[in-house]
C-alpha atoms as a PDB file:
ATOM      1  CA  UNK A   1      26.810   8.636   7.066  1.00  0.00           C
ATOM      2  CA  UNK A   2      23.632  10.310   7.939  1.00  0.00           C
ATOM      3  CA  UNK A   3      19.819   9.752   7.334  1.00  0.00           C
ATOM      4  CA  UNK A   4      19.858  10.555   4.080  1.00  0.00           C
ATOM      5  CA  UNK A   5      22.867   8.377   3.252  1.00  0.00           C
ATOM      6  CA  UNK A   6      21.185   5.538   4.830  1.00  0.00           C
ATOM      7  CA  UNK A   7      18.020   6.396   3.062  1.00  0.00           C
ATOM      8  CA  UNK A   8      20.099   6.370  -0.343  1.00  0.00           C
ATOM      9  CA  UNK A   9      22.072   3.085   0.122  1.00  0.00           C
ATOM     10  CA  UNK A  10      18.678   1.072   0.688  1.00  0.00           C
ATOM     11  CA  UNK A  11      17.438   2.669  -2.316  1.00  0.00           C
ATOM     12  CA  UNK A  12      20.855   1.301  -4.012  1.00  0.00           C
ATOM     13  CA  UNK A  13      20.209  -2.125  -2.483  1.00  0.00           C
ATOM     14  CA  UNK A  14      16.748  -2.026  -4.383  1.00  0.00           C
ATOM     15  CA  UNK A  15      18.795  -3.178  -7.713  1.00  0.00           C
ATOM     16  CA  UNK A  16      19.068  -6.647  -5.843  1.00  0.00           C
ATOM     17  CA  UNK A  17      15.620  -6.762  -4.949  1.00  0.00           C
ATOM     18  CA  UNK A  18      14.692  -6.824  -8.777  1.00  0.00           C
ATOM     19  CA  UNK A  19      17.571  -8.403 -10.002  1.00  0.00           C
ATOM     20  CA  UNK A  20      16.395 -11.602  -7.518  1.00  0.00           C
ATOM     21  CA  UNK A  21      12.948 -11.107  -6.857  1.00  0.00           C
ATOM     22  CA  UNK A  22      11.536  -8.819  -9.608  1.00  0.00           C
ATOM     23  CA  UNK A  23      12.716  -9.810 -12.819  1.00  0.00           C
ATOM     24  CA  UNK A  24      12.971 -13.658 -12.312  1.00  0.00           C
ATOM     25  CA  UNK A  25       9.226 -13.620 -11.078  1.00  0.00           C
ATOM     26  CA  UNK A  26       7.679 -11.546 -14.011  1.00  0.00           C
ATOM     27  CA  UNK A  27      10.022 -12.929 -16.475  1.00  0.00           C
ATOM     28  CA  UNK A  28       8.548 -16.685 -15.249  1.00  0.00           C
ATOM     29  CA  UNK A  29       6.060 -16.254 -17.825  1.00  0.00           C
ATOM     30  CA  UNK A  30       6.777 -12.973 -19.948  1.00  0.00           C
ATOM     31  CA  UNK A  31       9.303 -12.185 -22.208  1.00  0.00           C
ATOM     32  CA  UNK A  32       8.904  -8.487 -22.714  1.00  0.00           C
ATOM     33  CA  UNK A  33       7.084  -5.528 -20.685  1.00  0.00           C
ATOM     34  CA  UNK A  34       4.077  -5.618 -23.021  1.00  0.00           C
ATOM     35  CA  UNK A  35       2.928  -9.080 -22.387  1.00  0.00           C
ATOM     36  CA  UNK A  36       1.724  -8.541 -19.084  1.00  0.00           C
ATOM     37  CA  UNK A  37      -0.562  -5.578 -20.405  1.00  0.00           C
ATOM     38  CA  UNK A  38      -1.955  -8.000 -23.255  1.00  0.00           C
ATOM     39  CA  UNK A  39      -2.193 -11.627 -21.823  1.00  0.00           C
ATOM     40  CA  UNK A  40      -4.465 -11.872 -18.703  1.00  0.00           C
ATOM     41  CA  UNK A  41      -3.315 -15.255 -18.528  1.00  0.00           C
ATOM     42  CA  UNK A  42       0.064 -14.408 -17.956  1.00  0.00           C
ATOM     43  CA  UNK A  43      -0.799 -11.534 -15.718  1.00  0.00           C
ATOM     44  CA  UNK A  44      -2.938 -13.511 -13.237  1.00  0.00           C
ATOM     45  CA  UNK A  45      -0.062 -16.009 -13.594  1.00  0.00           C
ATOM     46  CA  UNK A  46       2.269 -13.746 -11.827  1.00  0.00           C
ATOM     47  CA  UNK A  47       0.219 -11.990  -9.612  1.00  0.00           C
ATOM     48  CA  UNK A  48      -1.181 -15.739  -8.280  1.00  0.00           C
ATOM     49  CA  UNK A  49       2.465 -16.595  -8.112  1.00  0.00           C
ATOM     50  CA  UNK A  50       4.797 -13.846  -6.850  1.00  0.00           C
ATOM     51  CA  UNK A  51       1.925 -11.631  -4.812  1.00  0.00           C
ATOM     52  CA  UNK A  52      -1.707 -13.083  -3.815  1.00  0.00           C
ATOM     53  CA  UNK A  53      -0.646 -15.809  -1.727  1.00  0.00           C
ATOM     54  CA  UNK A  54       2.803 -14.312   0.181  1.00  0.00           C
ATOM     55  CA  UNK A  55       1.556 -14.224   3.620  1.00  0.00           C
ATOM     56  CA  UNK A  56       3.122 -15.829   6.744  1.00  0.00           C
ATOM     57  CA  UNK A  57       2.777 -19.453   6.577  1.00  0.00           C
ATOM     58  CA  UNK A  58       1.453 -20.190   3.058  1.00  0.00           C
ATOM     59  CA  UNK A  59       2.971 -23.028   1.186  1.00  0.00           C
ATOM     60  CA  UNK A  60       4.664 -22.689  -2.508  1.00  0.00           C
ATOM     61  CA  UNK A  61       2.242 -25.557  -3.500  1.00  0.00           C
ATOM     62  CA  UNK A  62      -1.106 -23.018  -3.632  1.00  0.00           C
ATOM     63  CA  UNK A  63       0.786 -19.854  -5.118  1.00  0.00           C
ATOM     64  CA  UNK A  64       2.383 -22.722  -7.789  1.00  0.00           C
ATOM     65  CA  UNK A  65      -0.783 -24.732  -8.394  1.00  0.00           C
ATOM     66  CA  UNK A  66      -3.153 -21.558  -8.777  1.00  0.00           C
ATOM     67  CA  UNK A  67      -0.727 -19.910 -11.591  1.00  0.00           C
ATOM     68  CA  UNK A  68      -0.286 -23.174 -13.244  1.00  0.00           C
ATOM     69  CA  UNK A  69      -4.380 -23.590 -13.473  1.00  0.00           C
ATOM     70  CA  UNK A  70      -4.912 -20.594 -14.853  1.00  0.00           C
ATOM     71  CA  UNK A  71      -2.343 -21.398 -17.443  1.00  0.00           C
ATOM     72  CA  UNK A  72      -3.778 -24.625 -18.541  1.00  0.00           C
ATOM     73  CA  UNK A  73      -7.369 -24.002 -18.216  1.00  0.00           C
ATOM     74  CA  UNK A  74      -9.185 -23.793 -21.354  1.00  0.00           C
ATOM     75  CA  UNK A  75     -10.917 -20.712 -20.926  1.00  0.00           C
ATOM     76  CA  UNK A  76     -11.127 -17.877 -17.610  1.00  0.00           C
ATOM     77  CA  UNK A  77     -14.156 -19.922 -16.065  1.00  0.00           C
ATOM     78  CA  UNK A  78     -14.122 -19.272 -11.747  1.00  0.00           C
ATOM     79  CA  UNK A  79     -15.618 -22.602 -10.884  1.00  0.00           C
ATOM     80  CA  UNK A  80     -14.278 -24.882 -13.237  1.00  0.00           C
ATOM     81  CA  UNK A  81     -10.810 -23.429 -12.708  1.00  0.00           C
ATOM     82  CA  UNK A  82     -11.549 -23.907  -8.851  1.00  0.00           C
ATOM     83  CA  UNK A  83     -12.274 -27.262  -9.370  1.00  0.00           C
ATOM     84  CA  UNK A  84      -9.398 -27.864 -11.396  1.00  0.00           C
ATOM     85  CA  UNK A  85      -7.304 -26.073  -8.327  1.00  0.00           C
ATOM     86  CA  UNK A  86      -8.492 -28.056  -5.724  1.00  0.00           C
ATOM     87  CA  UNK A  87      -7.738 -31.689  -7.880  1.00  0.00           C
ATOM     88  CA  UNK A  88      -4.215 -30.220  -8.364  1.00  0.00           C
ATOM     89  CA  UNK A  89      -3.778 -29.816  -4.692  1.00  0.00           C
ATOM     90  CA  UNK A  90      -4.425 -32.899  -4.004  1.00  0.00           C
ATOM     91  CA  UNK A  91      -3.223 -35.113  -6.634  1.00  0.00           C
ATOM     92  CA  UNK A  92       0.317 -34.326  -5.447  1.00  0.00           C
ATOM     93  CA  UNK A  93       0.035 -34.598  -2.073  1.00  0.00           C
ATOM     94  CA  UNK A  94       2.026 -37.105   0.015  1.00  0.00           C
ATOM     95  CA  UNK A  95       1.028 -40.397  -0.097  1.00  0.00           C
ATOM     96  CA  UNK A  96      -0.438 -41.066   3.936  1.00  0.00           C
ATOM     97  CA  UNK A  97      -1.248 -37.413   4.204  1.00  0.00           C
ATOM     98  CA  UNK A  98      -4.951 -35.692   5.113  1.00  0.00           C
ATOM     99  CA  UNK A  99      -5.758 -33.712   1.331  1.00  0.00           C
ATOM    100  CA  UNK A 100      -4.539 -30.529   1.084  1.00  0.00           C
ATOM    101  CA  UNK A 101      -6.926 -27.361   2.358  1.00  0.00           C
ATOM    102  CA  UNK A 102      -7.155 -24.444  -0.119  1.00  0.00           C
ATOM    103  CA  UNK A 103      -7.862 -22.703   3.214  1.00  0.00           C
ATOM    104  CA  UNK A 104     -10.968 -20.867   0.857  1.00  0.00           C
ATOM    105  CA  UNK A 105     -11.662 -18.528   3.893  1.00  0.00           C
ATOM    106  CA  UNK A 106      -8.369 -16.646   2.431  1.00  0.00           C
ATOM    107  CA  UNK A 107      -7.671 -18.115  -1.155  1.00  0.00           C
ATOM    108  CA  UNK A 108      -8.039 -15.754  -3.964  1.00  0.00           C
ATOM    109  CA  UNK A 109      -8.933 -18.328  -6.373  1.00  0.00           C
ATOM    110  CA  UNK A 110     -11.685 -18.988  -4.765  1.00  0.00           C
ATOM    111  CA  UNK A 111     -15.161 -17.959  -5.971  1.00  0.00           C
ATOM    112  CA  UNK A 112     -17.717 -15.212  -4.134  1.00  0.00           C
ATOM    113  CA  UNK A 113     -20.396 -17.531  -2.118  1.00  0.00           C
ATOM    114  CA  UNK A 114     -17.878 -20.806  -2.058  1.00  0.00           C
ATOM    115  CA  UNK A 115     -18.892 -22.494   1.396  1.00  0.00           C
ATOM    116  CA  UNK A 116     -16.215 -23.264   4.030  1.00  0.00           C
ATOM    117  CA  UNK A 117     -16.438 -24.503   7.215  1.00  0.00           C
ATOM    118  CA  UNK A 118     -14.672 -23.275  11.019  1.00  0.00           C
ATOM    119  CA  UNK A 119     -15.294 -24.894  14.073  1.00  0.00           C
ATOM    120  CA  UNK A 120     -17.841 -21.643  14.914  1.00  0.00           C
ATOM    121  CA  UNK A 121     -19.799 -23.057  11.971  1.00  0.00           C
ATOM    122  CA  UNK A 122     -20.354 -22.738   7.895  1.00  0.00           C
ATOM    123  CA  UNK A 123     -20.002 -19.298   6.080  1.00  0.00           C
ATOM    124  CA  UNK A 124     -19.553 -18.655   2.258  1.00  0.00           C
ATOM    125  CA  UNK A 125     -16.933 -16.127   0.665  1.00  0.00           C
ATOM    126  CA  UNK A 126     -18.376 -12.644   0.679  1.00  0.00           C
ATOM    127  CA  UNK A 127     -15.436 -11.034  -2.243  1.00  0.00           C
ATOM    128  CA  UNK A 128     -14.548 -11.927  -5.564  1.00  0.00           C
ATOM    129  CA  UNK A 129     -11.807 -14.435  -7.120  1.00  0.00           C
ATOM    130  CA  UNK A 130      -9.216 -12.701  -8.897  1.00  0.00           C
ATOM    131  CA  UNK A 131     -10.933 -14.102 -11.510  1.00  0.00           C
ATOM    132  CA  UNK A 132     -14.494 -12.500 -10.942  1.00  0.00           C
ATOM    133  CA  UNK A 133     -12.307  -9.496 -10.402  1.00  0.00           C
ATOM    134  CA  UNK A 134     -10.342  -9.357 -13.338  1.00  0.00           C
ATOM    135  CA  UNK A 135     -10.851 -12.188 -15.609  1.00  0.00           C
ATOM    136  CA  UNK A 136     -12.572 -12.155 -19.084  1.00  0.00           C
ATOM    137  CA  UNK A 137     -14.746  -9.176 -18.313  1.00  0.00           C
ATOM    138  CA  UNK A 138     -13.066  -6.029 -19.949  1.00  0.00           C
ATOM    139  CA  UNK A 139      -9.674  -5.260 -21.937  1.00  0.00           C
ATOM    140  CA  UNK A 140      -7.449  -4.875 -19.557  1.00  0.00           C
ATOM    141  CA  UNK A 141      -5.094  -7.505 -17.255  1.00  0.00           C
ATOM    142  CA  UNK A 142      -5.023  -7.120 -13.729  1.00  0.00           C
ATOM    143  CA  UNK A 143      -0.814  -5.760 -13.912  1.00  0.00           C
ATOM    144  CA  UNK A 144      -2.719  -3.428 -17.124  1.00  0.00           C
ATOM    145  CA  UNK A 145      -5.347  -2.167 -14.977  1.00  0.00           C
ATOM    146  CA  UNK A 146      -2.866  -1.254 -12.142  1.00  0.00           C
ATOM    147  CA  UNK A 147      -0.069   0.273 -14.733  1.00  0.00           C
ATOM    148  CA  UNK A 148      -3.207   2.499 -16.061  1.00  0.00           C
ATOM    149  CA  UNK A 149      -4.607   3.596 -12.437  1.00  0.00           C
ATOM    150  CA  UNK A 150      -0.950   4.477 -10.983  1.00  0.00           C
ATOM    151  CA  UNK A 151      -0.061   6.043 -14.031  1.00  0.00           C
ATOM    152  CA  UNK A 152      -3.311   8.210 -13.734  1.00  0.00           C
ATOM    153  CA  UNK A 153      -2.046   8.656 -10.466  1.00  0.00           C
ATOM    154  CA  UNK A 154      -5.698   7.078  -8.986  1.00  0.00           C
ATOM    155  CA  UNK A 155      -3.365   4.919  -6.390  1.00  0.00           C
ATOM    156  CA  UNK A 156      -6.434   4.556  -4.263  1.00  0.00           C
ATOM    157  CA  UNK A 157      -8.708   3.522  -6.796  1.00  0.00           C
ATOM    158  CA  UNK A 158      -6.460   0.697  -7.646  1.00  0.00           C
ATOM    159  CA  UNK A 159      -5.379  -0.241  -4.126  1.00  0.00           C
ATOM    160  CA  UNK A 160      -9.552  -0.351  -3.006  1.00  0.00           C
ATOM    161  CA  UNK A 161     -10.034  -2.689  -6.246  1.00  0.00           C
ATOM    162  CA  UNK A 162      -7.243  -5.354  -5.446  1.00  0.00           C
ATOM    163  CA  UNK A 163      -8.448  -5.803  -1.866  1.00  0.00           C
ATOM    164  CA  UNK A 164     -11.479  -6.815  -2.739  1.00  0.00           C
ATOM    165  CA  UNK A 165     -10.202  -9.716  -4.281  1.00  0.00           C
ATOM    166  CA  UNK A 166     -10.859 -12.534  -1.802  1.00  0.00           C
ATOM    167  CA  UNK A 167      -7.856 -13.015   0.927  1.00  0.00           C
ATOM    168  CA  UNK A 168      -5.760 -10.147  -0.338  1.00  0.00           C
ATOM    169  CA  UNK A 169      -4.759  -7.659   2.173  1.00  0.00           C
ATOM    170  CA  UNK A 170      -3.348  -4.340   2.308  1.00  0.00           C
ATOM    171  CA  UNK A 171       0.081  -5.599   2.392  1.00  0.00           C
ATOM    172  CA  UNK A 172       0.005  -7.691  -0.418  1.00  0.00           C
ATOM    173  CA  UNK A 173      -1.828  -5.079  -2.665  1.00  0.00           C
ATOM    174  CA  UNK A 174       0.866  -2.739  -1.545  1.00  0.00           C
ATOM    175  CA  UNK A 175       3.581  -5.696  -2.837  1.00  0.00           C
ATOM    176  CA  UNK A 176       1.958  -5.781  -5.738  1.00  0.00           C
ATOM    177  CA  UNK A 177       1.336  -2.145  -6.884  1.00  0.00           C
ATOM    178  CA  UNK A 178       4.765  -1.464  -5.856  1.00  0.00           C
ATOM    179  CA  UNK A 179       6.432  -3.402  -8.245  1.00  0.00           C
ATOM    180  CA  UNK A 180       4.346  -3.177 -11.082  1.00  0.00           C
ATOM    181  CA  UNK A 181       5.518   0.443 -10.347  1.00  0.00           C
ATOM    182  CA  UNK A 182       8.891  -0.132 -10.534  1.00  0.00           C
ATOM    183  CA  UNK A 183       8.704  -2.629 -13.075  1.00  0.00           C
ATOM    184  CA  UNK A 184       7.706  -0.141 -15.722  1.00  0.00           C
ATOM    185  CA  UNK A 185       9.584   2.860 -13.840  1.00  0.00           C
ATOM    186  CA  UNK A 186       6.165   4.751 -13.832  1.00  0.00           C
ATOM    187  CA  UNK A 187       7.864   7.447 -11.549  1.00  0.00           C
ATOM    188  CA  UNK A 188      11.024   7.837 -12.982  1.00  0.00           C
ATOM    189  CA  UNK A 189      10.435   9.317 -15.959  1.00  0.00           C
ATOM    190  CA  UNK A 190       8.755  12.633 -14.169  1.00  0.00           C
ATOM    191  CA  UNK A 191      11.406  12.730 -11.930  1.00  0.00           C
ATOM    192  CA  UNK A 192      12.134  10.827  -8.318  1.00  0.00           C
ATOM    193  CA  UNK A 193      10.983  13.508  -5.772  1.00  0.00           C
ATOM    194  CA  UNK A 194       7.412  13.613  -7.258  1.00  0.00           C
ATOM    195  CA  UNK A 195       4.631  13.951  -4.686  1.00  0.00           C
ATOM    196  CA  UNK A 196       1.901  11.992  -5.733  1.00  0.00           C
ATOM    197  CA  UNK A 197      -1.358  11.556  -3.821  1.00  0.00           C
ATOM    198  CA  UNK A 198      -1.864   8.166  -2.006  1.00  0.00           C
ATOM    199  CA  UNK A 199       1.821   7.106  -2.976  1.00  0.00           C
ATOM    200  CA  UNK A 200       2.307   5.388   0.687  1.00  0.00           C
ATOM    201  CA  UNK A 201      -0.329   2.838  -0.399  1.00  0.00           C
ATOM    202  CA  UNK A 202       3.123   1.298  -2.652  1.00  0.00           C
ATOM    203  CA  UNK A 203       4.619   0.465   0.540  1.00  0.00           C
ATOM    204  CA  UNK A 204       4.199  -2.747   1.942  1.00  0.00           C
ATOM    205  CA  UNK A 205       5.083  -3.208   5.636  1.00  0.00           C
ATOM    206  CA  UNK A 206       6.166  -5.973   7.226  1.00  0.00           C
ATOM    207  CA  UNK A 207       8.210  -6.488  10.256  1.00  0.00           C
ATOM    208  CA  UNK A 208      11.514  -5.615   8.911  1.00  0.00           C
ATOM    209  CA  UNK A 209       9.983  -2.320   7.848  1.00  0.00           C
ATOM    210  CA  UNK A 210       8.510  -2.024  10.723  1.00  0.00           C
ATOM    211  CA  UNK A 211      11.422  -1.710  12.278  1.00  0.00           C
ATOM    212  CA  UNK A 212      13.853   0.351   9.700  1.00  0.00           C
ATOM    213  CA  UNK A 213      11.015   2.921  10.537  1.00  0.00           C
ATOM    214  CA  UNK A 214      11.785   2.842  14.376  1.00  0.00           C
ATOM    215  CA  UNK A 215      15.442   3.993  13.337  1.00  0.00           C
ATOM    216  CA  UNK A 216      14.089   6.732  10.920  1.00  0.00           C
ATOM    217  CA  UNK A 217      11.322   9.207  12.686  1.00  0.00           C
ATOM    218  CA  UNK A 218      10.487  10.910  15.463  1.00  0.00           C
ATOM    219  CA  UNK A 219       7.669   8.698  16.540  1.00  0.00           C
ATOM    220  CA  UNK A 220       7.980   5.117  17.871  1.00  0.00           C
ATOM    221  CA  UNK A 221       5.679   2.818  17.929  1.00  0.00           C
ATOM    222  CA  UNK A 222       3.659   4.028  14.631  1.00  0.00           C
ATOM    223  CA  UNK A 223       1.113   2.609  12.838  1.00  0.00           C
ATOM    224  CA  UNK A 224       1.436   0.760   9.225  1.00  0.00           C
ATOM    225  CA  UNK A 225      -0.279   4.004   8.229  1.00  0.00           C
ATOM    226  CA  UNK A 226       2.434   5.942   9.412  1.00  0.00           C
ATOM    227  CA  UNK A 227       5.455   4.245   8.452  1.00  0.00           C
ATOM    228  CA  UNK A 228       4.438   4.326   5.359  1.00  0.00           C
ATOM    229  CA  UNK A 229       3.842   7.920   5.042  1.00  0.00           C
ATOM    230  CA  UNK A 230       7.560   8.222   6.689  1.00  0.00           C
ATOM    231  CA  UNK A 231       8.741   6.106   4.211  1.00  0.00           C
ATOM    232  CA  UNK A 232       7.891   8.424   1.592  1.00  0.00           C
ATOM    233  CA  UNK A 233       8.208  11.545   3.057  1.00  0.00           C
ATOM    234  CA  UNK A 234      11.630  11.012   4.156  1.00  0.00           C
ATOM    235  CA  UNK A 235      12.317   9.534   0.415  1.00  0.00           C
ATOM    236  CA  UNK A 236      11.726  12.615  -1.561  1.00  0.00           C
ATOM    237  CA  UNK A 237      13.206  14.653   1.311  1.00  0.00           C
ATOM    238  CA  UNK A 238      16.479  12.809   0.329  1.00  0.00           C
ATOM    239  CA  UNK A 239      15.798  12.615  -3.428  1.00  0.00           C
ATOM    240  CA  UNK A 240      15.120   8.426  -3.702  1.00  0.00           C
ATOM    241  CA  UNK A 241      12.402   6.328  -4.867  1.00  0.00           C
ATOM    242  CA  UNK A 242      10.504   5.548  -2.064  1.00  0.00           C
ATOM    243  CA  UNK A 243       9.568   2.113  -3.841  1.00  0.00           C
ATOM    244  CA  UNK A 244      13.219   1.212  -4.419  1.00  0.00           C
ATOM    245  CA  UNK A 245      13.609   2.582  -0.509  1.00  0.00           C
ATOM    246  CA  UNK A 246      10.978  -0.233   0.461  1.00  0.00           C
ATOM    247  CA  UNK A 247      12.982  -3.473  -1.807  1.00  0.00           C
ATOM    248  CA  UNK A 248      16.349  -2.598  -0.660  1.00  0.00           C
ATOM    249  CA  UNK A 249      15.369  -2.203   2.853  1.00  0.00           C
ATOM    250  CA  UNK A 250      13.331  -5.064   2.558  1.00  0.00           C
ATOM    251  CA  UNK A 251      16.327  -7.218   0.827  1.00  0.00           C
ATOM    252  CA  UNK A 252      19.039  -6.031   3.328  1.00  0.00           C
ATOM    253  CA  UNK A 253      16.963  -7.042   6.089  1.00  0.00           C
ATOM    254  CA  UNK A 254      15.818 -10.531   5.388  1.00  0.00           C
ATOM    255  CA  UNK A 255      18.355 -11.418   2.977  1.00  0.00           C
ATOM    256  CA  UNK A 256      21.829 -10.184   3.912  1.00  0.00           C
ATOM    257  CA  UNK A 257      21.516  -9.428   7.993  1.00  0.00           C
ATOM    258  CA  UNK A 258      18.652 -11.774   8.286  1.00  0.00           C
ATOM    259  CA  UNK A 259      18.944 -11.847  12.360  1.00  0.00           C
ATOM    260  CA  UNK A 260      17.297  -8.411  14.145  1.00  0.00           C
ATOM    261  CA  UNK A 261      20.497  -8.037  16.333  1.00  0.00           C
ATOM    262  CA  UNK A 262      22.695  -8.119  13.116  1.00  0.00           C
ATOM    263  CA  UNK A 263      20.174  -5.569  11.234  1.00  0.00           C
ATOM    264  CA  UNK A 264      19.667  -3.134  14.340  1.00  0.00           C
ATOM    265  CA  UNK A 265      23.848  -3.029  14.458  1.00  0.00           C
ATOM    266  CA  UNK A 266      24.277  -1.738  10.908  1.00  0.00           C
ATOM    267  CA  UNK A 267      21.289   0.186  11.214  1.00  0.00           C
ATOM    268  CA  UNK A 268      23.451   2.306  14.253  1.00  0.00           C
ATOM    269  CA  UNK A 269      26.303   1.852  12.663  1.00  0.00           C
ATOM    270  CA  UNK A 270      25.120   3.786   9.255  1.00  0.00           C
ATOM    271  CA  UNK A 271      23.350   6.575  10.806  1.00  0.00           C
ATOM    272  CA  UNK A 272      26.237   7.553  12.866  1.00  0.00           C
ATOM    273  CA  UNK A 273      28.518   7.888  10.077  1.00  0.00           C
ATOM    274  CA  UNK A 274      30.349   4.420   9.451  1.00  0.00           C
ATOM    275  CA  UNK A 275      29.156   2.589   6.097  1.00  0.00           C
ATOM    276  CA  UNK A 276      31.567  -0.053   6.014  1.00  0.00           C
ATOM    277  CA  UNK A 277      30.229  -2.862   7.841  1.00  0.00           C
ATOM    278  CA  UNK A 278      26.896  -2.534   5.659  1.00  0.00           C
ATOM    279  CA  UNK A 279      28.713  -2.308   2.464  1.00  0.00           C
ATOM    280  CA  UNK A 280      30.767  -5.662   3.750  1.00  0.00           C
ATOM    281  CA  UNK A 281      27.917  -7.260   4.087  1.00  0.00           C
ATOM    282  CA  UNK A 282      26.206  -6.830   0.452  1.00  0.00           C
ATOM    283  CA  UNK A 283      29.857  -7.054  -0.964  1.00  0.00           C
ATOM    284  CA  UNK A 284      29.619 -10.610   0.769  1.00  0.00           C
ATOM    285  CA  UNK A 285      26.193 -11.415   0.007  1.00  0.00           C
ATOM    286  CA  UNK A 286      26.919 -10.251  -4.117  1.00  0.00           C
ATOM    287  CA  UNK A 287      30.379 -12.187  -3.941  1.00  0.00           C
ATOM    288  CA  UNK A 288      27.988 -15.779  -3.006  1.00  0.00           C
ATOM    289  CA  UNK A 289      25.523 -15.433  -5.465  1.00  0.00           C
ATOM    290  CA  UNK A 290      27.953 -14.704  -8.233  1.00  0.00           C
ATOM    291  CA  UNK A 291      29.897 -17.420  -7.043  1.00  0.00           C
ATOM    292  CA  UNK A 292      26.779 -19.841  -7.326  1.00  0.00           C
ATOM    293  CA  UNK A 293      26.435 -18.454 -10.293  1.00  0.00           C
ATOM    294  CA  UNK A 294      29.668 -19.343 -11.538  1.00  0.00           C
ATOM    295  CA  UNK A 295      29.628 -22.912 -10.118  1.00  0.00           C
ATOM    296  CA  UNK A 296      27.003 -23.704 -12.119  1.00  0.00           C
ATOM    297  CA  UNK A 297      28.193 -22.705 -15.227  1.00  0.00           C
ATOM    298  CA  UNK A 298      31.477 -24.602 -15.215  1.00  0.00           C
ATOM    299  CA  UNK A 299      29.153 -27.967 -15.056  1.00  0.00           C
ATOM    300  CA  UNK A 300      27.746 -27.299 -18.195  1.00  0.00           C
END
């Protein structure tokens, strides 16, 4: 198997990303590809919940809590719906426990100029809430807006707007964009080895990435900037998505080898020509999930 084979079976391996990830997350609160273009409710509900708060560390309770307040609050209002975020925090918290912290250094709920305090002393908020950002002002939904901009291939444009919502980094604006790409297959349609301007900015990198890229490349030790543009570079060389590149390589990694011995292994093993302990391992991994799948239904 060489690079390019490897380069194609993680693009394969995308198909579990969205079939796990992708679909269940979106289709949380939409039924069909238009709603999240229409309802800004909706979209902010699964941005809040699948994206804005997925960095190391962060509890299910905030990304859960946010999208559910933005649901249930009577109109798109930043403070009030802050409030109302902050009382759901800590009306469920365990009973002998200090209150939950919204952490509003890094919460994108939270609105420009809220006041926080470190132990070097009291600051306020200096971006936007998601809200401020994209709320009631204008026609479009934040998952519209970025549909619109990729499709108009202004990747930058989009990627420069989303960071400026407070607490959301490159990485998660990279998440993001990435699958609202591949949710609507914006690059399919014109063909996969399109070279579009600023396309590496739809690859998040984390440390799994990271280190796919130190197995793919002529340079070790590169920046986020760089894997990224290796990513895709090496992607249209070998006729994949990039994006589905990222998922499946992302999904292999931290779902199916999950330790960094296990992953480096099959990472040798594929580029020097032998598929078959890979393809064990996703046979293996599909053959649990479908027999979940299958316990459950024989309860019913």
């Amino acid at each position: 198997m060489s690079e390019r084979d490897l380069f194609e079976f993680f693009a394969d391996v995308g198909r579990l990303y969205r079939a796990r990830y992708l679909f269940p997350t979106w289709g949380r609160y939409v039924t069909n590809k238009d709603e999240p273009l229409q309802d800004k409710r909706k979209a902010l509900a699964i941005f809040l919940w699948g994206y804005a708060y997925e960095r190391q560390g962060a509890a299910r309770d905030y990304a859960y809590a946010a999208a559910e307040t933005i649901l249930r609050a009577p109109d798109l209002t930043t403070d009030p719906i802050w409030r109302e975020y902050i009382k759901k925090l800590a009306r469920f918290q365990e009973p002998g426990t200090e209150e939950p912290r919204a952490n509003v250094k890094a919460n994108p709920l939270a609105p420009k100029n809220t006041k926080y305090v470190t132990k070097k002393g009291e600051y306020k908020t200096t971006q936007d809430s998601v809200i401020e950002r994209f709320g009631p002002e204008g026609k479009e939904t934040i998952i519209g807006y970025a549909k619109t901009q990729i499709e108009q291939r202004r990747i930058k444009d989009a990627f420069q707007r989303i960071i400026g919502v407070n607490g959301v980094g490159e990485k998660i604006a990279s998440f993001f964009l990435r699958d609202v790409a591949s949710y609507y297959g914006l690059f399919e349609e014109v063909g996969q080895c399109e070279n579009v301007l600023n396309r590496e900015l739809l690859q998040p990198v984390d440390i799994w990435i990271g280190r796919i890229s130190e197995r793919t490349g002529d340079v070790k030790h590169k920046t986020d900037s760089e894997i990224r543009r290796n990513i895709v570079t090496k992607s249209l060389e070998y006729g994949v998505l990039p994006e589905s590149f990222n998922q499946g390589a992302w999904y292999f990694a931290s779902r199916i080898a999950r330790s960094k011995i296990r992953f480096y292994e099959t990472l040798d093993s594929l580029k020097s020509g032998n598929n078959k302990q890979a393809k064990r391992m996703v046979d293996e991994h599909v053959e649990v999930l479908s027999a979940v799948f299958e316990t459950w239904l024989r309860d019913e």
